[in-house]
C-alpha atoms as a PDB file:
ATOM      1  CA  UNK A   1    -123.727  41.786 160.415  1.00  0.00           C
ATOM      2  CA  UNK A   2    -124.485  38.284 159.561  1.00  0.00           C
ATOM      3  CA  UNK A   3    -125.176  37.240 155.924  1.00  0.00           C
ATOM      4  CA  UNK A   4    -125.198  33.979 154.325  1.00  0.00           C
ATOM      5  CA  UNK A   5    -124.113  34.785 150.546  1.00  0.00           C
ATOM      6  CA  UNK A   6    -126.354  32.607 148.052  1.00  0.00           C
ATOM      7  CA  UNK A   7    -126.859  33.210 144.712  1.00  0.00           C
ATOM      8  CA  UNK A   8    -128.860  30.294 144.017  1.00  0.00           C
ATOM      9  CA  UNK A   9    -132.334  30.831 142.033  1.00  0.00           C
ATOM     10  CA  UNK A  10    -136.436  30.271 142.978  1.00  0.00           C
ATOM     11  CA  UNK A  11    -139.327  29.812 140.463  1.00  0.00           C
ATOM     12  CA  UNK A  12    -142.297  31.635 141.489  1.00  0.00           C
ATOM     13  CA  UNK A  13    -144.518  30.058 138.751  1.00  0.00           C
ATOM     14  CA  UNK A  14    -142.746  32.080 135.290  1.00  0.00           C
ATOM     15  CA  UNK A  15    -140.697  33.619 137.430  1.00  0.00           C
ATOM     16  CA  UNK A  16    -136.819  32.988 138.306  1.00  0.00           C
ATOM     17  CA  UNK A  17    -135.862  35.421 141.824  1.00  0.00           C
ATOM     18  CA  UNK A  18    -132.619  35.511 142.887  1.00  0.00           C
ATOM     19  CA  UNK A  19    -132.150  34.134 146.946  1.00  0.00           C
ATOM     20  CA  UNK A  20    -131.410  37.539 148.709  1.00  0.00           C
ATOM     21  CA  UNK A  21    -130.460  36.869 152.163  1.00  0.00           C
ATOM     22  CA  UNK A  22    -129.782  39.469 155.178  1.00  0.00           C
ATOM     23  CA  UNK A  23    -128.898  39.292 158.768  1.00  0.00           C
ATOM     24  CA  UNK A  24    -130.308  35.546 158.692  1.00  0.00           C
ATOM     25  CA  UNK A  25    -133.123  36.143 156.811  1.00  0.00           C
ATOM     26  CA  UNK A  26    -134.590  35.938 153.191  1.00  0.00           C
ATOM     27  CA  UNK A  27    -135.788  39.811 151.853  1.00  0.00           C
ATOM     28  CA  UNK A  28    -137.147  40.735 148.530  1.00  0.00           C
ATOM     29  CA  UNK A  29    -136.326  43.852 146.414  1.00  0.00           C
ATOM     30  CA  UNK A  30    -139.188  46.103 145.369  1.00  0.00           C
ATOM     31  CA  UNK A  31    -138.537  45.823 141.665  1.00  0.00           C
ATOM     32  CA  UNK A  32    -138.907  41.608 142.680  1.00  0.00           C
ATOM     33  CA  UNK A  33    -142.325  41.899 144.192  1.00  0.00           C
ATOM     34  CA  UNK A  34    -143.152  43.843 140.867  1.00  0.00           C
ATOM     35  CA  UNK A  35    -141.567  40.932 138.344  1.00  0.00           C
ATOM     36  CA  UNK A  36    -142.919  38.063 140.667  1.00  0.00           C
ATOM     37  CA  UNK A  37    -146.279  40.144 140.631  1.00  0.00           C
ATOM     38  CA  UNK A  38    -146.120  41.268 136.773  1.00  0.00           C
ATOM     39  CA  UNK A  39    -146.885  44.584 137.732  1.00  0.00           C
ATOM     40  CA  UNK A  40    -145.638  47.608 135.577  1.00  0.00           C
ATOM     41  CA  UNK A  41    -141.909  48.098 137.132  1.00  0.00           C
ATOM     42  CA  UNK A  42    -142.362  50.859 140.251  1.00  0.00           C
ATOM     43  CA  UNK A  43    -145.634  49.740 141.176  1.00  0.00           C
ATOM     44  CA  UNK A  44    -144.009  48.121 144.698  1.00  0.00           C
ATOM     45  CA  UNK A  45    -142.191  51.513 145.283  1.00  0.00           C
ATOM     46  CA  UNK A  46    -144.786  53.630 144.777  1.00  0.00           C
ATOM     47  CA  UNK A  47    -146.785  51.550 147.213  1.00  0.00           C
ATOM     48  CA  UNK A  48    -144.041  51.773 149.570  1.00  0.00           C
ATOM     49  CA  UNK A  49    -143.779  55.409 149.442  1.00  0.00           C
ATOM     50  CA  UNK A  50    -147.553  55.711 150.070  1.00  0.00           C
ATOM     51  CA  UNK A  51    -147.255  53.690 153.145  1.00  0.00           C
ATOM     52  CA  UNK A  52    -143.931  54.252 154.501  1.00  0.00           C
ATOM     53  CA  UNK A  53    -145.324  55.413 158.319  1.00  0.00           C
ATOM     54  CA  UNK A  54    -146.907  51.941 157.913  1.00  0.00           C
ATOM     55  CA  UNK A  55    -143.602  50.215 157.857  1.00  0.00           C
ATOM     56  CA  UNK A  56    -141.351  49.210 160.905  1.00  0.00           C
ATOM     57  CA  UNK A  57    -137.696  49.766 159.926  1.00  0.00           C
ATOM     58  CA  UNK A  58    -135.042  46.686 160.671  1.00  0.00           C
ATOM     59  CA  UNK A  59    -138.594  44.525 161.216  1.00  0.00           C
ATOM     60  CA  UNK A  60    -140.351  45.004 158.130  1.00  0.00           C
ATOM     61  CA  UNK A  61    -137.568  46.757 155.636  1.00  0.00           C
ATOM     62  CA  UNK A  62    -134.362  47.558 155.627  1.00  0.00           C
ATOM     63  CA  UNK A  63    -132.491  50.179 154.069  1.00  0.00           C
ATOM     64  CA  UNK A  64    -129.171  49.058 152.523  1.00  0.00           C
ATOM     65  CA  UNK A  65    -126.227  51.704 151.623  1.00  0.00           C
ATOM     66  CA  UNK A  66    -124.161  52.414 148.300  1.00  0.00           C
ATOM     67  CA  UNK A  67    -121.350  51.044 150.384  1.00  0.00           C
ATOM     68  CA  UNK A  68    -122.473  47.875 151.170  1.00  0.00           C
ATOM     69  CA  UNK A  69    -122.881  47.154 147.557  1.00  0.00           C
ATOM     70  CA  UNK A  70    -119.970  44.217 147.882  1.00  0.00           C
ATOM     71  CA  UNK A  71    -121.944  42.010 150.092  1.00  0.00           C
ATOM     72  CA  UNK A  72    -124.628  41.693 147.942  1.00  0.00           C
ATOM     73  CA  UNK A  73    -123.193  41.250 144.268  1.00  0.00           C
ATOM     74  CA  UNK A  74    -122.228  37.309 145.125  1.00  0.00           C
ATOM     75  CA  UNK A  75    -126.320  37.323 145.263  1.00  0.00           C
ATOM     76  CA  UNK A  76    -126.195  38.966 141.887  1.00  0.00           C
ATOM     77  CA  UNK A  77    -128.026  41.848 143.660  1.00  0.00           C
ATOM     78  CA  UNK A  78    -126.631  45.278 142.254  1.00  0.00           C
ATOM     79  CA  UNK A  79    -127.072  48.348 144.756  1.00  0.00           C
ATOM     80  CA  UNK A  80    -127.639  51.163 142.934  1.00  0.00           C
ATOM     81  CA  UNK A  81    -125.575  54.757 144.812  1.00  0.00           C
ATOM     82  CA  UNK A  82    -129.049  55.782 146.108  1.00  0.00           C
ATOM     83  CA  UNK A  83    -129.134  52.497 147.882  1.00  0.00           C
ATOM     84  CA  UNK A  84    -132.311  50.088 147.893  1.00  0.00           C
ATOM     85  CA  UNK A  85    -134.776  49.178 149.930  1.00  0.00           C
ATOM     86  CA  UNK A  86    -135.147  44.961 151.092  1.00  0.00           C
ATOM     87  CA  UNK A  87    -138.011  43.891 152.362  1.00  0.00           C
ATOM     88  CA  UNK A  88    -138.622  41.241 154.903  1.00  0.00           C
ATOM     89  CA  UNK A  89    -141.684  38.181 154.562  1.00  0.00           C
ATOM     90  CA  UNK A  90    -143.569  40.822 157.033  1.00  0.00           C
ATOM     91  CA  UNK A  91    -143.204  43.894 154.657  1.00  0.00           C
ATOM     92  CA  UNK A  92    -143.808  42.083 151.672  1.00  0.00           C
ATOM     93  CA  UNK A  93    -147.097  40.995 152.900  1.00  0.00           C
ATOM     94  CA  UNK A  94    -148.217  44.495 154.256  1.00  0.00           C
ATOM     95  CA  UNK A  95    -147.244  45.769 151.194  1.00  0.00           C
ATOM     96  CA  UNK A  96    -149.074  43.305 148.688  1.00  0.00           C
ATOM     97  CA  UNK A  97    -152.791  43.475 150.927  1.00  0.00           C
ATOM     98  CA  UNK A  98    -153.922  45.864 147.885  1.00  0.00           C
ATOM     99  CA  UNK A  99    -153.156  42.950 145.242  1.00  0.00           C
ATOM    100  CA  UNK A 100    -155.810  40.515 145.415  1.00  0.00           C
ATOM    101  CA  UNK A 101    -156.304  39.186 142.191  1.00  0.00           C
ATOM    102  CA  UNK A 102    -155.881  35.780 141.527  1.00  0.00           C
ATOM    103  CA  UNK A 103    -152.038  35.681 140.593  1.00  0.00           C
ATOM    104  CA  UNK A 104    -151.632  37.951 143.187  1.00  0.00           C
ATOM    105  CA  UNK A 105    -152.841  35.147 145.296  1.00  0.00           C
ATOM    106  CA  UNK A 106    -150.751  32.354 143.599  1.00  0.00           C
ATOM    107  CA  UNK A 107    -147.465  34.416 143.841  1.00  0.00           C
ATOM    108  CA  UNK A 108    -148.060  35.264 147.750  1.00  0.00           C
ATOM    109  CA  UNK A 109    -148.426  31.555 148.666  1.00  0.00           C
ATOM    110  CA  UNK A 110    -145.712  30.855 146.797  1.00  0.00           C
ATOM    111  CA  UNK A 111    -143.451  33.318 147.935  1.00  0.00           C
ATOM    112  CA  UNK A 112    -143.960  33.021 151.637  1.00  0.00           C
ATOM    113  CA  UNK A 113    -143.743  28.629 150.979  1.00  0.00           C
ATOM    114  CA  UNK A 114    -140.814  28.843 148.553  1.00  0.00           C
ATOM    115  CA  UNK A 115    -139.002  32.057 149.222  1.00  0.00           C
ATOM    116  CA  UNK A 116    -139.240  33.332 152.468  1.00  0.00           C
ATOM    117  CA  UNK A 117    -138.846  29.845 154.188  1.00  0.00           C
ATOM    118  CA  UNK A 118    -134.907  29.010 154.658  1.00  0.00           C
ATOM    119  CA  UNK A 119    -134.469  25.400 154.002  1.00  0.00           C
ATOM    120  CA  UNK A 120    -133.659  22.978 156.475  1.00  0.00           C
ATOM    121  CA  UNK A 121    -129.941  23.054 157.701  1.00  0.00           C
ATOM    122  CA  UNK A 122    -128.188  20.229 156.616  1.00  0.00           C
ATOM    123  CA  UNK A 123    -127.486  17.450 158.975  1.00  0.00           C
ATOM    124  CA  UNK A 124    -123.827  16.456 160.089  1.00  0.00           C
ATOM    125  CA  UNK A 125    -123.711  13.702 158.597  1.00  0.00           C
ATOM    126  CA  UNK A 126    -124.686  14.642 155.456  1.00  0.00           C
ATOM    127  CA  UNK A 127    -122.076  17.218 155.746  1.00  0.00           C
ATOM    128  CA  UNK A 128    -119.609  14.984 156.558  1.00  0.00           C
ATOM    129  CA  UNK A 129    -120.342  12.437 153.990  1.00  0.00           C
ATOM    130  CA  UNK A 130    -120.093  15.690 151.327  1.00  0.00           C
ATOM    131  CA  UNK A 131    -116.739  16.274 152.699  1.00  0.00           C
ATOM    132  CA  UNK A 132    -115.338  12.060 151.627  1.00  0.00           C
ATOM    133  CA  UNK A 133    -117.278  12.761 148.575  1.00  0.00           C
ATOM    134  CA  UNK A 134    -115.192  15.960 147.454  1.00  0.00           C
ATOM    135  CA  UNK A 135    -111.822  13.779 149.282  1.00  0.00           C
ATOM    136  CA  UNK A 136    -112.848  11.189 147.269  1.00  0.00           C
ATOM    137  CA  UNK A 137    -113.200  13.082 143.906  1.00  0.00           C
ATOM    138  CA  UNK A 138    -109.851  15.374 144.729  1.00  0.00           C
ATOM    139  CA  UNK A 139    -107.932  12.027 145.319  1.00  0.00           C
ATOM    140  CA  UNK A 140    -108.736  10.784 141.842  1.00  0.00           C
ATOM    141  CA  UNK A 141    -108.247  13.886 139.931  1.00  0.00           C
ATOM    142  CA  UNK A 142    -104.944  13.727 141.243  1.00  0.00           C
ATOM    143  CA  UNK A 143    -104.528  10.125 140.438  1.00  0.00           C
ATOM    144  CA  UNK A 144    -105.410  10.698 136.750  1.00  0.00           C
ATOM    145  CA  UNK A 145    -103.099  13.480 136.813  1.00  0.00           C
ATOM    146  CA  UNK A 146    -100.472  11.654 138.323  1.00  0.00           C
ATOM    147  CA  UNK A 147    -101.146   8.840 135.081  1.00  0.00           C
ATOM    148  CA  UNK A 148    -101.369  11.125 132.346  1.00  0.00           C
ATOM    149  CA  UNK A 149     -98.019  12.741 133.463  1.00  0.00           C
ATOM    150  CA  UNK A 150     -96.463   9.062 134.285  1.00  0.00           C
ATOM    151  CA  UNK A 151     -98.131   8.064 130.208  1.00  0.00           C
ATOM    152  CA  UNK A 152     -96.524  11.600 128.927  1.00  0.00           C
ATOM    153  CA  UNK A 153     -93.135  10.587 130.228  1.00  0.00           C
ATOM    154  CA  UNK A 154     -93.355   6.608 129.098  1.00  0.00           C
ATOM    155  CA  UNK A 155     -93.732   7.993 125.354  1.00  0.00           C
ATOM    156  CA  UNK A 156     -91.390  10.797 126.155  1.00  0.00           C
ATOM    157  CA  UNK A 157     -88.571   8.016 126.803  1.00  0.00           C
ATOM    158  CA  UNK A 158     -89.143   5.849 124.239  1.00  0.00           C
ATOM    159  CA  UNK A 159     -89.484   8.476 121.146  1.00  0.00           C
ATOM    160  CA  UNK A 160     -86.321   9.660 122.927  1.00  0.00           C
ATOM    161  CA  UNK A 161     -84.700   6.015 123.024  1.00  0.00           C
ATOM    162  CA  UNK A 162     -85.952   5.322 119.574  1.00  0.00           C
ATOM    163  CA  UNK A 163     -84.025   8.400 118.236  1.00  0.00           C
ATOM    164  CA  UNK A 164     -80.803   7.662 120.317  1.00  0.00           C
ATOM    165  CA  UNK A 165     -80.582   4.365 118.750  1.00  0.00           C
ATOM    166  CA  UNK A 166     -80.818   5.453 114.779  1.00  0.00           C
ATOM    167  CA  UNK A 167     -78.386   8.158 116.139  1.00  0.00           C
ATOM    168  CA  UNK A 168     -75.989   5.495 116.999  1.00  0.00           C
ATOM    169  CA  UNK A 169     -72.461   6.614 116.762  1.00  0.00           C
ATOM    170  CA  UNK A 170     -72.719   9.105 114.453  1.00  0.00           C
ATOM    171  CA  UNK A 171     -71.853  11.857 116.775  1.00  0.00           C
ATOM    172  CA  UNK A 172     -75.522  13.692 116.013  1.00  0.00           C
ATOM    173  CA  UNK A 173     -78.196  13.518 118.538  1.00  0.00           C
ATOM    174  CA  UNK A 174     -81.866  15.058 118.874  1.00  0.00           C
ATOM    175  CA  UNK A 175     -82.224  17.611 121.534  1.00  0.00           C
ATOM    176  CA  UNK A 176     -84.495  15.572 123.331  1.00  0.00           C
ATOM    177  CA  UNK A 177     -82.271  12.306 123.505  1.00  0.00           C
ATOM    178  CA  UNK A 178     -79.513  14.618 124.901  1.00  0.00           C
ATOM    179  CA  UNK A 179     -81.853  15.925 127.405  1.00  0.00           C
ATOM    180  CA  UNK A 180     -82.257  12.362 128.399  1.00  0.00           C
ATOM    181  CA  UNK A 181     -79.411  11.046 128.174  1.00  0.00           C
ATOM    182  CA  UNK A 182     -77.939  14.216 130.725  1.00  0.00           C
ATOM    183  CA  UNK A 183     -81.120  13.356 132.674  1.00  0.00           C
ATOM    184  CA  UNK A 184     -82.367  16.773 132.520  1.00  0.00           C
ATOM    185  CA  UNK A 185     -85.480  17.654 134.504  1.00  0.00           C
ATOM    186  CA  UNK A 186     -88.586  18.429 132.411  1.00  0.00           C
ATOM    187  CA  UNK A 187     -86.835  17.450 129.350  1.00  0.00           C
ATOM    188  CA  UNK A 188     -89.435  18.241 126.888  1.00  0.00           C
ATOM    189  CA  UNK A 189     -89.542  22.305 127.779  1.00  0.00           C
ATOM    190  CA  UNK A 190     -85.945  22.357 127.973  1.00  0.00           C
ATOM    191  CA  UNK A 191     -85.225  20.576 124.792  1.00  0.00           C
ATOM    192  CA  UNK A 192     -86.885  22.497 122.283  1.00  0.00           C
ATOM    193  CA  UNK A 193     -85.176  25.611 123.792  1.00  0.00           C
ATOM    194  CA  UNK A 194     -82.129  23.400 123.564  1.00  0.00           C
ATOM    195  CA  UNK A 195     -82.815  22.564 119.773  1.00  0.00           C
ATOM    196  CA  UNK A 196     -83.751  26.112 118.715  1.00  0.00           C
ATOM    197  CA  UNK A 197     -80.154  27.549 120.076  1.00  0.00           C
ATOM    198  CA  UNK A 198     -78.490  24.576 117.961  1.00  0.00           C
ATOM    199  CA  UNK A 199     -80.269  24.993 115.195  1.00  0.00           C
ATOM    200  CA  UNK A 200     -78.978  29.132 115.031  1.00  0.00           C
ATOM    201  CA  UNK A 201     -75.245  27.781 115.591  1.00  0.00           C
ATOM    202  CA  UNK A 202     -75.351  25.026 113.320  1.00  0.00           C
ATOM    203  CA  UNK A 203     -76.429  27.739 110.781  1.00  0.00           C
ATOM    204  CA  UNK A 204     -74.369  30.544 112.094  1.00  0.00           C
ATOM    205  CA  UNK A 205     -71.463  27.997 111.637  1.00  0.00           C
ATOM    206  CA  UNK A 206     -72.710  26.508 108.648  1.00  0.00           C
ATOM    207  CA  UNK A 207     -72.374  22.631 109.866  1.00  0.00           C
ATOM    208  CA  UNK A 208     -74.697  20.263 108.819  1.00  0.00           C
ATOM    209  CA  UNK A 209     -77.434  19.307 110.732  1.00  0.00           C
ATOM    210  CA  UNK A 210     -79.824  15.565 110.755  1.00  0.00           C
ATOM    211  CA  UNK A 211     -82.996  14.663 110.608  1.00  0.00           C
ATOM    212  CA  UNK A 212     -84.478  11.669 112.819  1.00  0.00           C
ATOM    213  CA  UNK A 213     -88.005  10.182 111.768  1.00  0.00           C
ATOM    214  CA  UNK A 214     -90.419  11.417 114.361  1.00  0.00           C
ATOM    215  CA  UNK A 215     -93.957   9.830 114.935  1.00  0.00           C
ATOM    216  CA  UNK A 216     -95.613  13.339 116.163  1.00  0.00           C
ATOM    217  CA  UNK A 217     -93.759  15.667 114.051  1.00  0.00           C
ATOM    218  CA  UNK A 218     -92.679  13.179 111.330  1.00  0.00           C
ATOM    219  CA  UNK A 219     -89.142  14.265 111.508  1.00  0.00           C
ATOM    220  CA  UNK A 220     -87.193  16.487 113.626  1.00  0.00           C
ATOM    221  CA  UNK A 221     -83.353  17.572 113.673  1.00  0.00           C
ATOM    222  CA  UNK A 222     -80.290  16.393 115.023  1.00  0.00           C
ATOM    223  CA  UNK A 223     -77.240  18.012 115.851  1.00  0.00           C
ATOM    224  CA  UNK A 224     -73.580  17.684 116.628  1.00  0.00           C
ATOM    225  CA  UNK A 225     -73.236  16.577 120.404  1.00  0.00           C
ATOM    226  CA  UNK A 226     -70.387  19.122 120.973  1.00  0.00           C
ATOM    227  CA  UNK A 227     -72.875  21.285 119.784  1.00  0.00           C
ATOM    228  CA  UNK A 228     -75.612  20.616 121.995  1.00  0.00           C
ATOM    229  CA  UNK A 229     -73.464  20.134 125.134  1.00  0.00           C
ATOM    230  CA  UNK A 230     -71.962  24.083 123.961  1.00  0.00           C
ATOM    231  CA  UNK A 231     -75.483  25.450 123.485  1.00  0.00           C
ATOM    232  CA  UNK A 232     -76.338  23.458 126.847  1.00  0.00           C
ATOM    233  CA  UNK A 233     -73.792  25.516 128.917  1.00  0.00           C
ATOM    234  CA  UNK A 234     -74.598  28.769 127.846  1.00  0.00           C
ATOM    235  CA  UNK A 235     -78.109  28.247 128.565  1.00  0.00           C
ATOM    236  CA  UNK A 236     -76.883  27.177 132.399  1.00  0.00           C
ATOM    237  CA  UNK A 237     -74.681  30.470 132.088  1.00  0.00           C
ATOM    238  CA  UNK A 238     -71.589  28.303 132.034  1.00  0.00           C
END
């Protein structure tokens, strides 16, 4: 069974219909014809019933199954576990002879026109020129990605720098200028993990603990190195 899955949408003057496609070919539920018609809802499936000896199956209709309900919900097309009835351009205009009023008119030329007619397969090289535009587009996501990371770590290093040097020789140091200074990968995840476990000791061992200024957090603590480089190796498991 081939099926092209669409779920794009047609106006059929105040109408929106969902594309249904089947084996290659646009089809139409019952309960459609009635909303593109506005008919009260069962009018198409009474019709149907009336007429069914009229009606070629797998030319005209088709009868779809409760189980192949998952092929047809990317169309937003729910199968209900009687299963539903599609009809093809052919049925649908059997079926709507009896509607001649003057929407009914309007609705049928518009249906066969904009609905039933499959749109003209793409050529290759508009295909191909689709495919460099979505290269084109993935290359510079990644570049900005690739910048913003590059800008994260610039600021990253200096803030860390910047709090190295007031640290001086004191013996204290943030978290995150250790992290840097022991070039530890991803030093901004690691640190605050880093500066949480120092910050317990420090108070489990009641020794004092700094503050640095800080331009995103306006200040943030500083600790022993001995204690950091402790708290670092039983993080490692060392």
């Amino acid at each position: 069974m081939e099926r092209k899955m669409e779920s794009q949408m047609v106006e059929i003057g105040a109408t929106s219909l969902p594309v249904i496609e089947y084996r290659g070919t646009r089809v139409i539920t019952l309960a459609m014809v009635d909303l593109a018609h506005q008919r009260p809802a069962g009018t198409a499936s009474r019709n149907f019933k009336s007429n069914r000896n009229r009606f070629v199956e797998g030319e005209d209709f088709h009868r779809i199954d409760f189980a192949q309900k998952d092929e047809f919900r990317p169309m937003a097309l729910e199968i209900p576990p009687r299963g539903m009835i599609l009809l093809s351009e052919t049925g649908y205009l059997m079926l709507v002879k009896s509607f001649t009023d003057d929407l009914a008119w309007q609705v049928q030329r518009a249906l066969v026109n904009r609905y039933f007619q499959l749109p003209p397969p793409k050529s290759k090289a508009h295909e191909l020129l689709r495919s460099v535009q979505l290269l084109v587009e993935h290359e510079e996501r990644v570049q900005r990605l690739e910048s913003a990371q590059l800008e994260q770590q610039r600021v990253l290093d200096q803030i860390a720098q910047r709090q190295d040097d007031m640290d001086g020789d004191t013996g204290y140091m943030t978290a995150l200028a250790f992290c840097r200074r022991e070039g530890i990968p991803a030093p901004l995840s690691f640190a605050k993990r880093l500066g949480s476990k120092a910050s317990d000791m420090c108070r489990k061992l009641s020794i004092r603990m700094g503050q640095v200024p800080d331009e995103r957090w306006g200040s943030v603590n500083s600790y022993p190195v001995e204690i950091l480089r402790e708290c670092r190796q039983s993080m490692l498991g060392g």
